[in-house]
Protein backbone atom coordinates (compact mmCIF):
# COMPACT_ATOMS: atom_id res chain seq x y z
CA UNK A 1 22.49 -33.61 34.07
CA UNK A 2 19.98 -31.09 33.35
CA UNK A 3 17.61 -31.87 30.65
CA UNK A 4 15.97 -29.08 27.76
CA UNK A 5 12.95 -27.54 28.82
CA UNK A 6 9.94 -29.26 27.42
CA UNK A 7 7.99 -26.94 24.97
CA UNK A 8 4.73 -25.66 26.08
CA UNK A 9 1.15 -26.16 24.21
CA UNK A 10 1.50 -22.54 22.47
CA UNK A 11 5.10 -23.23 21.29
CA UNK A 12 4.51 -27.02 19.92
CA UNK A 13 1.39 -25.62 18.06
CA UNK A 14 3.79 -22.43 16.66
CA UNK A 15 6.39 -24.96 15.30
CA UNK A 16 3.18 -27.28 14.11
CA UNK A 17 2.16 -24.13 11.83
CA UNK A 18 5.55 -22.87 11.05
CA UNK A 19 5.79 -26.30 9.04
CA UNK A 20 2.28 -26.28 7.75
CA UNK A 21 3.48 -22.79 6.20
CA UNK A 22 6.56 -24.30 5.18
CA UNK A 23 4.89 -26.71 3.22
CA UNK A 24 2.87 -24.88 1.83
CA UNK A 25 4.95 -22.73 0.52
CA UNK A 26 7.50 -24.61 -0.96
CA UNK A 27 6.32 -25.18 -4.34
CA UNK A 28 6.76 -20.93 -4.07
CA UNK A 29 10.05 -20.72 -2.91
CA UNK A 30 12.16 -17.83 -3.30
CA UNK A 31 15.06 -15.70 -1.51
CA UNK A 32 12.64 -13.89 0.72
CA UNK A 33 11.74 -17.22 2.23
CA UNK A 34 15.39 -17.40 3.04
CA UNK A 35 15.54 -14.31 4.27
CA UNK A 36 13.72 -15.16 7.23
CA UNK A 37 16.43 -15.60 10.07
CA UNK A 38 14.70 -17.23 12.75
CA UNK A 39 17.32 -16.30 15.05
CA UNK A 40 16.09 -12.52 15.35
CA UNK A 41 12.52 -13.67 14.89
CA UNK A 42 10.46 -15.02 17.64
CA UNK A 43 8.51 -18.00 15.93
CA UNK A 44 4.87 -16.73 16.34
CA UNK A 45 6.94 -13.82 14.11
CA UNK A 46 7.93 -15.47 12.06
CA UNK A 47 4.54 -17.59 11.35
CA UNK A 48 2.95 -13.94 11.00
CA UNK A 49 5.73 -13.03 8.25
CA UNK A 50 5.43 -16.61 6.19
CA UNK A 51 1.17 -15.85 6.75
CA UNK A 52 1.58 -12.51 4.90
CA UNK A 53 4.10 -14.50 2.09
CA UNK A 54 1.15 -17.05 1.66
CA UNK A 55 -1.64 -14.71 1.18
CA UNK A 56 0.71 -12.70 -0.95
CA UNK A 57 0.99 -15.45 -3.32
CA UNK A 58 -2.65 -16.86 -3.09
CA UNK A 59 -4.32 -13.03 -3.73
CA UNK A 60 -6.15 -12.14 -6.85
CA UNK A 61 -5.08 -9.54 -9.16
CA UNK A 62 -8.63 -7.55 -9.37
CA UNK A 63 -9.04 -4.56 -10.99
CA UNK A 64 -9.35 -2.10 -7.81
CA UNK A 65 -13.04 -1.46 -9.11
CA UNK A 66 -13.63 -5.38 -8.31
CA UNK A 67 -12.71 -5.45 -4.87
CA UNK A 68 -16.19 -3.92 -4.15
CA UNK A 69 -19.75 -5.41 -4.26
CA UNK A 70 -21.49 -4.60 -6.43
CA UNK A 71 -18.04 -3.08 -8.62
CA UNK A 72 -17.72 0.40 -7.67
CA UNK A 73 -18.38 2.19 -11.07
CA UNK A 74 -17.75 6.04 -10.98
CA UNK A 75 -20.13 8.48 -12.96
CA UNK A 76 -17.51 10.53 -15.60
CA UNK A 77 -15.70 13.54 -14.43
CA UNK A 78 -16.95 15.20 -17.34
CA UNK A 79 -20.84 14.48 -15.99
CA UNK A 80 -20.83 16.51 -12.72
CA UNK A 81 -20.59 20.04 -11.82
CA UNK A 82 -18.01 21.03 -9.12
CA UNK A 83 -20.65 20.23 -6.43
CA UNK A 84 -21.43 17.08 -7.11
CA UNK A 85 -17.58 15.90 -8.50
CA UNK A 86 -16.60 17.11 -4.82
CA UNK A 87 -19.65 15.16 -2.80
CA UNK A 88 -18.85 12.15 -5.32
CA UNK A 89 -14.83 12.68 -4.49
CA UNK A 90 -14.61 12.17 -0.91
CA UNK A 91 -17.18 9.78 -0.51
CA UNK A 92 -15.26 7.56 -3.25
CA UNK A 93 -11.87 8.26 -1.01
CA UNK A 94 -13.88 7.14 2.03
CA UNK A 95 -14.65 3.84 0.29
CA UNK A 96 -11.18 3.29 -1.07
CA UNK A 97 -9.68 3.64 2.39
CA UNK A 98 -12.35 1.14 3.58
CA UNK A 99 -10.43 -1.32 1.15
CA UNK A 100 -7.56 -0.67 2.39
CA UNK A 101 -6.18 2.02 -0.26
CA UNK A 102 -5.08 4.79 0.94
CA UNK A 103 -4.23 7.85 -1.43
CA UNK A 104 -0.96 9.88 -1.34
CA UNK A 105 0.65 13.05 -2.23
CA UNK A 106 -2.90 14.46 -3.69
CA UNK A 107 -2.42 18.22 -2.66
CA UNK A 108 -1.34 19.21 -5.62
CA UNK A 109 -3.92 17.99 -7.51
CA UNK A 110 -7.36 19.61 -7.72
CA UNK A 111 -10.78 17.90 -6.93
CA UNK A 112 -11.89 16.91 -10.30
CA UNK A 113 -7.87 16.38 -10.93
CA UNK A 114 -8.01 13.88 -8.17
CA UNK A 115 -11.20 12.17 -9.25
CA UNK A 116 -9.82 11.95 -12.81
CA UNK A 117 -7.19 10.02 -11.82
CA UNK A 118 -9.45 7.63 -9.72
CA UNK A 119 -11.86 7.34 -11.94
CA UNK A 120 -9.01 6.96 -14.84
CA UNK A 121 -6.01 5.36 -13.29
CA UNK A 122 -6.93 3.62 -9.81
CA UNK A 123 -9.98 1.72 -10.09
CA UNK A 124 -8.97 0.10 -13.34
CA UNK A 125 -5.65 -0.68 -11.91
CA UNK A 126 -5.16 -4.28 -11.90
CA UNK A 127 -3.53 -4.87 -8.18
CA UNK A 128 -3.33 -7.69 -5.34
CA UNK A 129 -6.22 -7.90 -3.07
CA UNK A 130 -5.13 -8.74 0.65
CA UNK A 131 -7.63 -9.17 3.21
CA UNK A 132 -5.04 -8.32 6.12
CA UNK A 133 -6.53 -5.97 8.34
CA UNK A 134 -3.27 -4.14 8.31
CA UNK A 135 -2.35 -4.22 5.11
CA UNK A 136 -2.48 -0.94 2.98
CA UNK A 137 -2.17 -0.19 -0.65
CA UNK A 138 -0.81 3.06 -0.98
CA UNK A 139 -1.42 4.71 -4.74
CA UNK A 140 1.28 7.55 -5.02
CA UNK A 141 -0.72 10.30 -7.11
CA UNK A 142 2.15 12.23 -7.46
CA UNK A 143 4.29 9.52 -9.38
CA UNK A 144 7.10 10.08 -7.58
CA UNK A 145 8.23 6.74 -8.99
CA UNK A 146 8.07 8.02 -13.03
CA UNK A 147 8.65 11.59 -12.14
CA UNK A 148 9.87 13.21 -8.77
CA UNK A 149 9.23 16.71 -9.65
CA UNK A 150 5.99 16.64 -8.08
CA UNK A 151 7.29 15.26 -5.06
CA UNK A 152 10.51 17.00 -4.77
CA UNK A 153 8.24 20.61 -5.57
CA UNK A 154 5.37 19.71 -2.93
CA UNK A 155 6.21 17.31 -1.02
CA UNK A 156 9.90 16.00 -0.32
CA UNK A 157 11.57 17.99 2.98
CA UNK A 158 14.75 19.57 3.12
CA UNK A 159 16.98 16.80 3.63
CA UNK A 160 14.99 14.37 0.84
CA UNK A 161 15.55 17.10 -1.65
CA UNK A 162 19.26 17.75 -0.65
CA UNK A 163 20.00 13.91 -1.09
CA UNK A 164 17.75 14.13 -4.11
CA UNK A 165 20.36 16.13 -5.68
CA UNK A 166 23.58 14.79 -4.61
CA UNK A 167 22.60 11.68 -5.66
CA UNK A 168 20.99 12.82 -9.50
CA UNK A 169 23.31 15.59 -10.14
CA UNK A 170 20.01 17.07 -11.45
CA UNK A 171 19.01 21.14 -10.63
CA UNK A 172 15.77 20.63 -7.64
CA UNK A 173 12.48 22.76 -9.03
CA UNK A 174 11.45 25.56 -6.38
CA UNK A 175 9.52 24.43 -3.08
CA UNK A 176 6.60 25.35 -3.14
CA UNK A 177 3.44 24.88 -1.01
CA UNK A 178 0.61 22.33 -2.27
CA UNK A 179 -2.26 24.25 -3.80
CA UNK A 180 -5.21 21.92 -2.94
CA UNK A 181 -4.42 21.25 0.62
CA UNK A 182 -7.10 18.38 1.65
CA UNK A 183 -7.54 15.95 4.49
CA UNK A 184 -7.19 12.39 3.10
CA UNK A 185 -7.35 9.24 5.67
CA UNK A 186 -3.70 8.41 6.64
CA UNK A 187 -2.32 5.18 7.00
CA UNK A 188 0.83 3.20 7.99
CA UNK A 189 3.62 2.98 5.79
């Protein structure tokens, strides 16, 4: 009679931490913990998945402004010239992306358009602060969310827009190509 293979090291101290996160967790419980299914998920997967669900829960909501030190405090838009709003622009971007937030859908907007709504919108903005390395916030400056004309004008591609309008019944705006075409850092999805 042939007997189960014995786990390894690795996989006892996988399941060890699975239940750890388990634990820890279930005072938090919710459907997405369910939706875990550990069949199609190898379990050092599925450890990474409940890790990200645990820091999700356990991160402050900072204003983005806070998740620098010292705070990152912006002179006003009003306060520079073009020259120094554009010097003072990308080296705020650079620092965002360093956190982890990465700006999208900004071609459309001009420089000091683009640093208003930093200095205005983003670094006030009250949001959860993840220290995974691959984790991204990505702040859609077109508000696609609110109001997809922005996105559907500048941004949105042939077959987005065509769905677009099956789906709203609405007329589409003209395509049209970005005015302010700038070179952002990129990140995942």
């Amino acid at each position: 009679m042939p007997f189960p293979e014995s786990p390894n090291a690795e996989q006892v101290e996988h399941l060890l931490r699975n239940a750890q996160l388990r634990d820890e967790l279930e005072p938090l419980f919710d459907e997405s913990i369910g939706s875990v299914n550990v069949e199609r998920m190898t379990l050092r997967h599925e450890n990474e998945f409940l890790e990200s669900m645990l820091e999700w829960e356990r991160a402050p909501m900072l204003p983005i402004r806070e998740w620098f030190t010292p705070p990152l405090e912006l002179p006003s838009p009003d306060a520079l010239t073009d020259h120094e709003l554009k010097a003072e622009l990308f080296s705020v971007v650079g620092k965002l992306f360093d956190q982890r937030v990465v700006l999208d859908f900004t071609d459309h907007l001009s420089d000091r358009q683009l640093y208003a709504l930093i200095y205005r919108d983003i670094l006030p903005s009250f949001e959860k602060k993840l220290d995974r390395r691959e984790s991204y916030l990505h702040w859609d400056c077109a508000n696609t969310g609110g109001d997809p004309e922005m996105w559907l004008r500048y941004y949105a591609s042939d077959e987005e827009r065509e769905l677009w309008a099956a789906e709203s019944d609405e007329e589409l705006p003209p395509m049209e190509d970005p005015p302010f075409s700038r070179r952002l850092p990129k990140a995942p999805l």
